[in-house]
C-alpha atoms as a PDB file:
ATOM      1  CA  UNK A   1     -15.660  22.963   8.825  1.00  0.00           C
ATOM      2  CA  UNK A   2     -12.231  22.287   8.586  1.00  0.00           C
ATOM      3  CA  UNK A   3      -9.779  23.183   5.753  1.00  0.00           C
ATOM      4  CA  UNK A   4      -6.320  22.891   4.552  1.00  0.00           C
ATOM      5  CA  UNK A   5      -4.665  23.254   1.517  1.00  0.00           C
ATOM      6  CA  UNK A   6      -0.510  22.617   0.852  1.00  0.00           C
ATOM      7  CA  UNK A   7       1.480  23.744  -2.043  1.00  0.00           C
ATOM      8  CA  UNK A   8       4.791  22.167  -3.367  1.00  0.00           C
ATOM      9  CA  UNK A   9       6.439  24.494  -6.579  1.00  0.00           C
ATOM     10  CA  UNK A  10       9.452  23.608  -8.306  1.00  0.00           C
ATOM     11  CA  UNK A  11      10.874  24.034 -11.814  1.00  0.00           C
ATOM     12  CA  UNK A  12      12.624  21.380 -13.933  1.00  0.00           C
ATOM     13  CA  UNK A  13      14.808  22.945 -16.726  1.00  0.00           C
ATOM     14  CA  UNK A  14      12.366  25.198 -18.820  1.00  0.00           C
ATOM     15  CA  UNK A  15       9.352  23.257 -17.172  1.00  0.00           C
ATOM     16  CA  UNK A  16       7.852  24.688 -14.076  1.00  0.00           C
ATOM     17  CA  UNK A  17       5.697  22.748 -12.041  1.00  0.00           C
ATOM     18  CA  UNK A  18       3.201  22.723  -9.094  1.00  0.00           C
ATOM     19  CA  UNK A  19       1.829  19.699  -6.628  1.00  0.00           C
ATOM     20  CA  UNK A  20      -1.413  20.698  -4.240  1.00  0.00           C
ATOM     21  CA  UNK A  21      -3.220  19.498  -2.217  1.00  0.00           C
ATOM     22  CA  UNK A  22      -6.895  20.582  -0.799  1.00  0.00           C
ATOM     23  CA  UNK A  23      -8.711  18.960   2.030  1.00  0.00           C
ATOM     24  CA  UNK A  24     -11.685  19.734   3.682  1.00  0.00           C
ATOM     25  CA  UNK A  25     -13.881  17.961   6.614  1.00  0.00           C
ATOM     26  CA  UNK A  26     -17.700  19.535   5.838  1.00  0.00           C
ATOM     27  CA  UNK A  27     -19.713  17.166   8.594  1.00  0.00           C
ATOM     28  CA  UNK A  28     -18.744  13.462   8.428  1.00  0.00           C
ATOM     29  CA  UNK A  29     -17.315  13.703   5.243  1.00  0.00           C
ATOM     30  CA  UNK A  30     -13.901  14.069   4.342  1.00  0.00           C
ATOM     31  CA  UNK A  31     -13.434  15.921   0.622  1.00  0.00           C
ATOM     32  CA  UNK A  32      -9.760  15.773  -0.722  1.00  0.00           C
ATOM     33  CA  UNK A  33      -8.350  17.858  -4.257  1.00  0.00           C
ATOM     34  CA  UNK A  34      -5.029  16.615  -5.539  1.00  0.00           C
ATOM     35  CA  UNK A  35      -2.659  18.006  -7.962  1.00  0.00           C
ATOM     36  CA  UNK A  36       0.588  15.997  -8.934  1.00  0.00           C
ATOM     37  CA  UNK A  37       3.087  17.358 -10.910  1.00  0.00           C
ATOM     38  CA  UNK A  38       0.886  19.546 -12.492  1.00  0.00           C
ATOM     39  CA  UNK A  39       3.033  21.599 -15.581  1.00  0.00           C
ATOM     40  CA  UNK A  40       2.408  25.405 -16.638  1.00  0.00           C
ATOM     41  CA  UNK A  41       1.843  25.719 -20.270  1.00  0.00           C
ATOM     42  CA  UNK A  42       2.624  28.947 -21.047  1.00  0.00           C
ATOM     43  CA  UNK A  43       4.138  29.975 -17.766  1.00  0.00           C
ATOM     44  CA  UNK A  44       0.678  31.387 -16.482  1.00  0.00           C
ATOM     45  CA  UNK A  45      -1.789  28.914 -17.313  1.00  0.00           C
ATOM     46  CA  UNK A  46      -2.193  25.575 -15.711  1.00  0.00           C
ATOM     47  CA  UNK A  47      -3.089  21.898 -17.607  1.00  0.00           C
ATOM     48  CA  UNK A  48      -4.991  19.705 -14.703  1.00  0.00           C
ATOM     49  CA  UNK A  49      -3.283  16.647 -16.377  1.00  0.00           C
ATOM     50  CA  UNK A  50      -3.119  14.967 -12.693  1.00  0.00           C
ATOM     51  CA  UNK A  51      -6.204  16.288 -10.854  1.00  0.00           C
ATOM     52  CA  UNK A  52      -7.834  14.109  -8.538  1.00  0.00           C
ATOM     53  CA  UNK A  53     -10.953  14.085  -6.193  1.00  0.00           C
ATOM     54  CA  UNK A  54     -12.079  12.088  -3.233  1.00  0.00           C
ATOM     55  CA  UNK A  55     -14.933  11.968  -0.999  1.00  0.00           C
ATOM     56  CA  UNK A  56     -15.156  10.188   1.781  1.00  0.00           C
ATOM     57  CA  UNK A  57     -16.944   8.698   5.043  1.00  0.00           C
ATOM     58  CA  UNK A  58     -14.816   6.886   7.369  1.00  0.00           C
ATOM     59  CA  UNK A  59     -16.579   3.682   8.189  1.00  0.00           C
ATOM     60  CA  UNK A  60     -18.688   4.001   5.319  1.00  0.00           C
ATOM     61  CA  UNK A  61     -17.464   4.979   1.781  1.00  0.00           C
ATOM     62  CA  UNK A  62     -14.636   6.113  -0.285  1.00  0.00           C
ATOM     63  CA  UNK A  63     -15.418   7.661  -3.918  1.00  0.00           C
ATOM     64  CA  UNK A  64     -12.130   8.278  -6.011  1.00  0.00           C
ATOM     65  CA  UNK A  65     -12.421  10.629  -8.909  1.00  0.00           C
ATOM     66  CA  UNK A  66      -9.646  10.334 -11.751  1.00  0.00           C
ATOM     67  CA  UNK A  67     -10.404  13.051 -13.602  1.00  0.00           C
ATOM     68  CA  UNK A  68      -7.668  12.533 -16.624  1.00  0.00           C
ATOM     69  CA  UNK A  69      -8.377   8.758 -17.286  1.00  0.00           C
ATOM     70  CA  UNK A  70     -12.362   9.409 -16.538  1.00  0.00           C
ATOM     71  CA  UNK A  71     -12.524   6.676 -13.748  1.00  0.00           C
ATOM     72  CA  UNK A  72     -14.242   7.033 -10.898  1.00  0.00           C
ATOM     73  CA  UNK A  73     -13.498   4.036  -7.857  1.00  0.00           C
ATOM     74  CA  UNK A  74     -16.361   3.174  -5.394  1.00  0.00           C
ATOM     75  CA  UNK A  75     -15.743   1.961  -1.906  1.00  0.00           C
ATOM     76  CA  UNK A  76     -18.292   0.541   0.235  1.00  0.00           C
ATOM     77  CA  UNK A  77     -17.315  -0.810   3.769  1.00  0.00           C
ATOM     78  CA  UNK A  78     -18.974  -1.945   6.881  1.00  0.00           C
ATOM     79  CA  UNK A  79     -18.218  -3.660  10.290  1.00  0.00           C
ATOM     80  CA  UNK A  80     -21.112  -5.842  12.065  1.00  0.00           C
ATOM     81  CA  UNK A  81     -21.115  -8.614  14.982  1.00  0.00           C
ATOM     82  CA  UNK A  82     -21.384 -12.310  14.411  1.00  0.00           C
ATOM     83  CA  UNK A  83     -21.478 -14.687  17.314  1.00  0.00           C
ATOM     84  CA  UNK A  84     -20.096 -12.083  19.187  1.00  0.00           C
ATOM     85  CA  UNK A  85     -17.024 -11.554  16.798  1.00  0.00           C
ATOM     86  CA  UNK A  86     -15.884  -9.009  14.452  1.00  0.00           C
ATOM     87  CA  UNK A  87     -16.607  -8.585  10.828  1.00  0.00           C
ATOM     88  CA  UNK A  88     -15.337  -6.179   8.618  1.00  0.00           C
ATOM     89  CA  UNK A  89     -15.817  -6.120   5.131  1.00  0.00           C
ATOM     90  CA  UNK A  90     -15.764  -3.784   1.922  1.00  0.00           C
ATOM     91  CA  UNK A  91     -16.957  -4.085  -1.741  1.00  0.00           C
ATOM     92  CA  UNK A  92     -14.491  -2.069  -3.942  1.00  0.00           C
ATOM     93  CA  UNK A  93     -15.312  -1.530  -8.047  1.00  0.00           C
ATOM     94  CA  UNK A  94     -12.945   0.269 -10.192  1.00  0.00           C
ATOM     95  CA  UNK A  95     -15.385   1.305 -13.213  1.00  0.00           C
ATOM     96  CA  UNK A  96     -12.726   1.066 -16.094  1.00  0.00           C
ATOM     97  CA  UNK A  97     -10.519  -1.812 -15.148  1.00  0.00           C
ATOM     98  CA  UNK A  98     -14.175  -3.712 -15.011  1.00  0.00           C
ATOM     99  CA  UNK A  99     -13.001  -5.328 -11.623  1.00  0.00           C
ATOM    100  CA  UNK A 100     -14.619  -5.459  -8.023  1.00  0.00           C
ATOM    101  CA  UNK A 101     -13.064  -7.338  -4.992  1.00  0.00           C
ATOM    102  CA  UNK A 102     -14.725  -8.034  -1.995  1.00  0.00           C
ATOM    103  CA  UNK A 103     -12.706  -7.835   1.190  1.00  0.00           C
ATOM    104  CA  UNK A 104     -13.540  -9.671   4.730  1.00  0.00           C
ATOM    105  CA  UNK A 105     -11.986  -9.743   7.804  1.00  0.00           C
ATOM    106  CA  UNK A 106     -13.024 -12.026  10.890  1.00  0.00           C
ATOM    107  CA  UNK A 107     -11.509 -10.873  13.667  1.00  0.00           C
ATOM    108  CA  UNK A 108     -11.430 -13.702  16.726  1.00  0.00           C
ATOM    109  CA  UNK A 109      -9.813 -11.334  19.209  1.00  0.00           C
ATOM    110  CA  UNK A 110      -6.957  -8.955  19.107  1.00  0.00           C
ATOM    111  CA  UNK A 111      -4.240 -11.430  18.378  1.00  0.00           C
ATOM    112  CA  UNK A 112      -6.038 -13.728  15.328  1.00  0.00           C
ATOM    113  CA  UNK A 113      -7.458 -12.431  12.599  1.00  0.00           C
ATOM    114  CA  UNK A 114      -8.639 -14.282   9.210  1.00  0.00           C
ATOM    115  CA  UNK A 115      -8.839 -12.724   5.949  1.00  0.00           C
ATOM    116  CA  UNK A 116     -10.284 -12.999   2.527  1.00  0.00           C
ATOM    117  CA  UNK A 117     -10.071 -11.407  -0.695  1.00  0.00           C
ATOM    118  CA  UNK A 118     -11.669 -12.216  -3.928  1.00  0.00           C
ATOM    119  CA  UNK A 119     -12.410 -11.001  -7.403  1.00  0.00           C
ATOM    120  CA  UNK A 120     -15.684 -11.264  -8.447  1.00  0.00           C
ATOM    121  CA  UNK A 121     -15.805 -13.021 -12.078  1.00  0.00           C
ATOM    122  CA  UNK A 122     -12.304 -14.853 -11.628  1.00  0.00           C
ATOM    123  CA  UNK A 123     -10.512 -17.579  -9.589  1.00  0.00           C
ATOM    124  CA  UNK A 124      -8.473 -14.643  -7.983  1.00  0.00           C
ATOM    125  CA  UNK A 125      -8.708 -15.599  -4.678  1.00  0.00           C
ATOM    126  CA  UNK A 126      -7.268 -15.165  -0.871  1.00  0.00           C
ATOM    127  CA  UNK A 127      -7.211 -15.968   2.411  1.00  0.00           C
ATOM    128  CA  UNK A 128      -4.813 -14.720   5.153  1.00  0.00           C
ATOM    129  CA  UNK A 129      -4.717 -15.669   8.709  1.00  0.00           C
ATOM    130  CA  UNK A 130      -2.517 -13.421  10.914  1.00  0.00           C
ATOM    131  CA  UNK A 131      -1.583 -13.847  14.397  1.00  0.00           C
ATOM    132  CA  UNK A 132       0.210 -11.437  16.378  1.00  0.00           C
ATOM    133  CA  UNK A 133       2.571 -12.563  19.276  1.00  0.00           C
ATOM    134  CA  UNK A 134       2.771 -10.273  22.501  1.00  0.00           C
ATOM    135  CA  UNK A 135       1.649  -7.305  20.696  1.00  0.00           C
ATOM    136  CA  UNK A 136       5.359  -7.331  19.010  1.00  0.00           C
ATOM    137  CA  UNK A 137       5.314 -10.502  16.856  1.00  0.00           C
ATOM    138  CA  UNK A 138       3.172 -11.178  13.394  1.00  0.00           C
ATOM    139  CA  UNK A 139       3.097 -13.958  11.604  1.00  0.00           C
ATOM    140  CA  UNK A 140       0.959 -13.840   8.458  1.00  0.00           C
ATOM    141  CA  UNK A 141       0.742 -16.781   6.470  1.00  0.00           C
ATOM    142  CA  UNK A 142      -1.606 -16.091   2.990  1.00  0.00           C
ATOM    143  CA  UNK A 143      -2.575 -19.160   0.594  1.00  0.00           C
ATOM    144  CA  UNK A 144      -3.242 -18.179  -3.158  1.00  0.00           C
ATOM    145  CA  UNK A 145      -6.190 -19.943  -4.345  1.00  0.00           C
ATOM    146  CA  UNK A 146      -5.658 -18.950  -8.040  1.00  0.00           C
ATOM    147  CA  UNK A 147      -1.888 -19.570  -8.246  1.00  0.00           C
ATOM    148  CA  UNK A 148      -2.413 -22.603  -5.597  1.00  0.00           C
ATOM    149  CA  UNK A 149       0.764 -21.128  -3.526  1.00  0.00           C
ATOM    150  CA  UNK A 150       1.697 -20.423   0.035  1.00  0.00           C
ATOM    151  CA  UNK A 151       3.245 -16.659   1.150  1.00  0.00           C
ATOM    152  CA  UNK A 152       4.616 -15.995   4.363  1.00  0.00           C
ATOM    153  CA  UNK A 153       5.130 -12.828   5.951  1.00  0.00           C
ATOM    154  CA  UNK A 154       7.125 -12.308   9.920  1.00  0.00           C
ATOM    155  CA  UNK A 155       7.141  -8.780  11.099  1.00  0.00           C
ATOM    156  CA  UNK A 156       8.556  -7.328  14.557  1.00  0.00           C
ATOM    157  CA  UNK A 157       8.337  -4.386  16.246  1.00  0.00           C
ATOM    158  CA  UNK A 158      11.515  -3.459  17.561  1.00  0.00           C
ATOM    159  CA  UNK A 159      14.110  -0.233  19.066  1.00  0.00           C
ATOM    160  CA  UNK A 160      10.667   2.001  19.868  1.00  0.00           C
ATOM    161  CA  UNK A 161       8.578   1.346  16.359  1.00  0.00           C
ATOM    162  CA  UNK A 162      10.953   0.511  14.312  1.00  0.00           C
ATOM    163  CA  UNK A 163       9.750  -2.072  11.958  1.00  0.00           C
ATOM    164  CA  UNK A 164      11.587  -5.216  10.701  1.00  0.00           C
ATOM    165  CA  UNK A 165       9.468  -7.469   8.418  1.00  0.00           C
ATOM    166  CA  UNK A 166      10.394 -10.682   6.085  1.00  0.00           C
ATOM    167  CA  UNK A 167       8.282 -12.287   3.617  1.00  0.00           C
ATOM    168  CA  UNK A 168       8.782 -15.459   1.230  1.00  0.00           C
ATOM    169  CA  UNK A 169       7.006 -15.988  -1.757  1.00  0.00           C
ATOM    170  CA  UNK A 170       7.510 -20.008  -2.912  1.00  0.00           C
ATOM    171  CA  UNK A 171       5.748 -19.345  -6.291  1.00  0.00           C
ATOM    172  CA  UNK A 172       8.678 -17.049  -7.124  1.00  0.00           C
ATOM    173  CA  UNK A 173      10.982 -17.856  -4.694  1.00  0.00           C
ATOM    174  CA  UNK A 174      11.288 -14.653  -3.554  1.00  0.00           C
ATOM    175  CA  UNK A 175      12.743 -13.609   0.002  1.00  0.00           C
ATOM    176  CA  UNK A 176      12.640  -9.604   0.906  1.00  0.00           C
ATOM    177  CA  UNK A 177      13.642  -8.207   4.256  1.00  0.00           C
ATOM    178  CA  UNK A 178      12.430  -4.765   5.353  1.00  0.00           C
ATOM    179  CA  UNK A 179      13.531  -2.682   7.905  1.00  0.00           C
ATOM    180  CA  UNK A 180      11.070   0.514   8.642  1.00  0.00           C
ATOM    181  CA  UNK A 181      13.288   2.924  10.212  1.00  0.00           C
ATOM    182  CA  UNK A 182      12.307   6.075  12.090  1.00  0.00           C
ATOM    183  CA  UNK A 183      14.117   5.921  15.411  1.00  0.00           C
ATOM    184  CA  UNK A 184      17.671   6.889  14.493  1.00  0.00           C
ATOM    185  CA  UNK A 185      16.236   9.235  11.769  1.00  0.00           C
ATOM    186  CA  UNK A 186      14.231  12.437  12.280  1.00  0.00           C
ATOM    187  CA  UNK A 187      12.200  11.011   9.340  1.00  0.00           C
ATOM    188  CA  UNK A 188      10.755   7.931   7.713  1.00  0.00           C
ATOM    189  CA  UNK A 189      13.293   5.973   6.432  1.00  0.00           C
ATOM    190  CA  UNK A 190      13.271   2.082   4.774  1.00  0.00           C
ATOM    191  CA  UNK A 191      15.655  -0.231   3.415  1.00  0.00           C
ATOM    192  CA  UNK A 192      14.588  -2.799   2.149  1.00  0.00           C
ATOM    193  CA  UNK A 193      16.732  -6.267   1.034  1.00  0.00           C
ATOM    194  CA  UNK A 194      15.845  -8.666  -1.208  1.00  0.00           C
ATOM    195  CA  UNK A 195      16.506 -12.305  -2.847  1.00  0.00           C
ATOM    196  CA  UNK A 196      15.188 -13.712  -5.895  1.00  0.00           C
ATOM    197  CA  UNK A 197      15.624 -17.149  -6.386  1.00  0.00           C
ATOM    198  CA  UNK A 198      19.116 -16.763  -3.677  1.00  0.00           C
ATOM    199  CA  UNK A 199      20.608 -15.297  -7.526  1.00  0.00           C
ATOM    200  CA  UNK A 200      19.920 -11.771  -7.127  1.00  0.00           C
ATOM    201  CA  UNK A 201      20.317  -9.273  -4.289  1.00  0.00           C
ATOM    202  CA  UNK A 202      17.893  -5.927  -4.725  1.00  0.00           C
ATOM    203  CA  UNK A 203      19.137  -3.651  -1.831  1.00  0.00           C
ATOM    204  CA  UNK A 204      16.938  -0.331  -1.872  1.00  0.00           C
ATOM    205  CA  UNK A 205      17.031   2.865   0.377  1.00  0.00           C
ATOM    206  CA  UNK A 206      14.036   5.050   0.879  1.00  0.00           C
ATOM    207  CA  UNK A 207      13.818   8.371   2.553  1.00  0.00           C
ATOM    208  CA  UNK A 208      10.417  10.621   2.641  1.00  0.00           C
ATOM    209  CA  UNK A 209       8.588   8.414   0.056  1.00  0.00           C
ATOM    210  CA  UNK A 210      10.754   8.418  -2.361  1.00  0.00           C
ATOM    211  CA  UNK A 211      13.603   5.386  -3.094  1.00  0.00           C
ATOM    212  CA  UNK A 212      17.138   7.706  -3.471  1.00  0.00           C
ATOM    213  CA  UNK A 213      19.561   5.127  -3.719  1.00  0.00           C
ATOM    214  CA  UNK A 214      19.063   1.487  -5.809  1.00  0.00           C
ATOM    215  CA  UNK A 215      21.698  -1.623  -5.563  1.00  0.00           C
ATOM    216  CA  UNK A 216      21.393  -4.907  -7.328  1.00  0.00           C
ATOM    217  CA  UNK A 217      24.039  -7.704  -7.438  1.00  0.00           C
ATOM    218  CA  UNK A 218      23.897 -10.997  -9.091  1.00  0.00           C
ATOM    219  CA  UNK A 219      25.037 -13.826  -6.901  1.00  0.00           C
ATOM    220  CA  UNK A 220      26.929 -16.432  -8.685  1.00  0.00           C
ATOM    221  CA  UNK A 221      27.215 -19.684  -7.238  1.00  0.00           C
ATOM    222  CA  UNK A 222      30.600 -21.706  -8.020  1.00  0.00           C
ATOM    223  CA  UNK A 223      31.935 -25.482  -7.223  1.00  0.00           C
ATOM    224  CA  UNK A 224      34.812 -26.144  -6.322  1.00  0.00           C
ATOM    225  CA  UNK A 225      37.040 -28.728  -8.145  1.00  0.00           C
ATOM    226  CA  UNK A 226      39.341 -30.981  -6.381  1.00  0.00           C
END
């Protein structure tokens, strides 16, 4: 069996803190403990306010354990032939948000792919078709059911994995840019641009998971009077 377990300490002010992490591979299955942010009380004794548990067998299942909000998530997926093509599906209930979505995938070959997702007990509804270009080129456009709008997403692989992706939503009229960098970093980095109804410009930077730097302007648009 394999086993590993990371620690990350810190102290904020008074406050001292502690984030872990605990996984183990018994078999098949994959076990995982989480702590976030987890605060000493009285300097010696720890409250598991953010303790989390996961079990899991790839290809199979995923069981998420919540242990302060009592919720437990079940994940149930499975891949199968059909006329000779790809399925892969997965039935997902989260136990105190009442909610399960089912989740299909028909894969044609490995350049088109067609995708649904839908809420049992609602209109929520989704289908995605996405066709990659050359191995370098996506184009993903998704149609709402519910909301009866079209989303379009463009991604491109460029500079040795970096990423550069754009996506437009015409419900909200929203246009975001992202560029995934990690070649002229020694880390994951993203910045990410975007335009809300071509009035307000949302530039974020993010660097090991976490956004450190946030920009918005508001673009005004003028006319000119002769």
């Amino acid at each position: 069996m394999n086993a590993a377990v990371s620690f990350i300490g810190g102290t904020n002010g008074n406050k001292k803190g502690l984030s872990a992490i605990l996984a183990a591979n018994p078999g098949d299955l994959k076990l995982r403990a989480s702590l976030s942010d987890t605060n000493f009380s009285d300097g010696s004794t720890l409250n598991f306010d953010d303790l989390f548990l996961s079990v899991e067998k790839p290809g199979s299942f995923i069981i998420d354990f919540d242990i302060p909000e009592k919720d437990v998530q079940f994940q149930f997926m499975n891949t199968f032939k059909l006329e000779g093509k790809q399925i892969n599906w997965s039935y997902t209930h989260m136990r105190n948000d009442h909610r399960t979505v089912l989740d299909g995938t028909l894969v044609f070959d490995t350049a088109n792919k067609l995708s649904a997702r839908h809420e049992l007990g609602s209109f929520n509804c989704k289908l995605k078709y996405s066709y990659v270009h050359r191995g370098l080129t996506t184009f993903e456009p998704c149609y709402d059911l519910e909301k009866k709008s079209w989303d379009l997403a463009v991604s491109r692989r460029i500079l040795g994995g970096d990423l550069i992706k754009a996506n437009y939503e015409t419900l909200s009229q929203v246009l975001g840019v992202e560029w995934s960098c990690s070649s002229l970093v020694n880390e994951d980095g993203r910045v990410k641009v975007t335009f809300q109804k071509l009035t307000t410009l949302l530039i974020s930077l993010r660097s090991k998971e976490k956004w450190f730097q946030h920009l918005s302007i508001w673009l005004r648009a003028s006319t000119r009077q002769n």
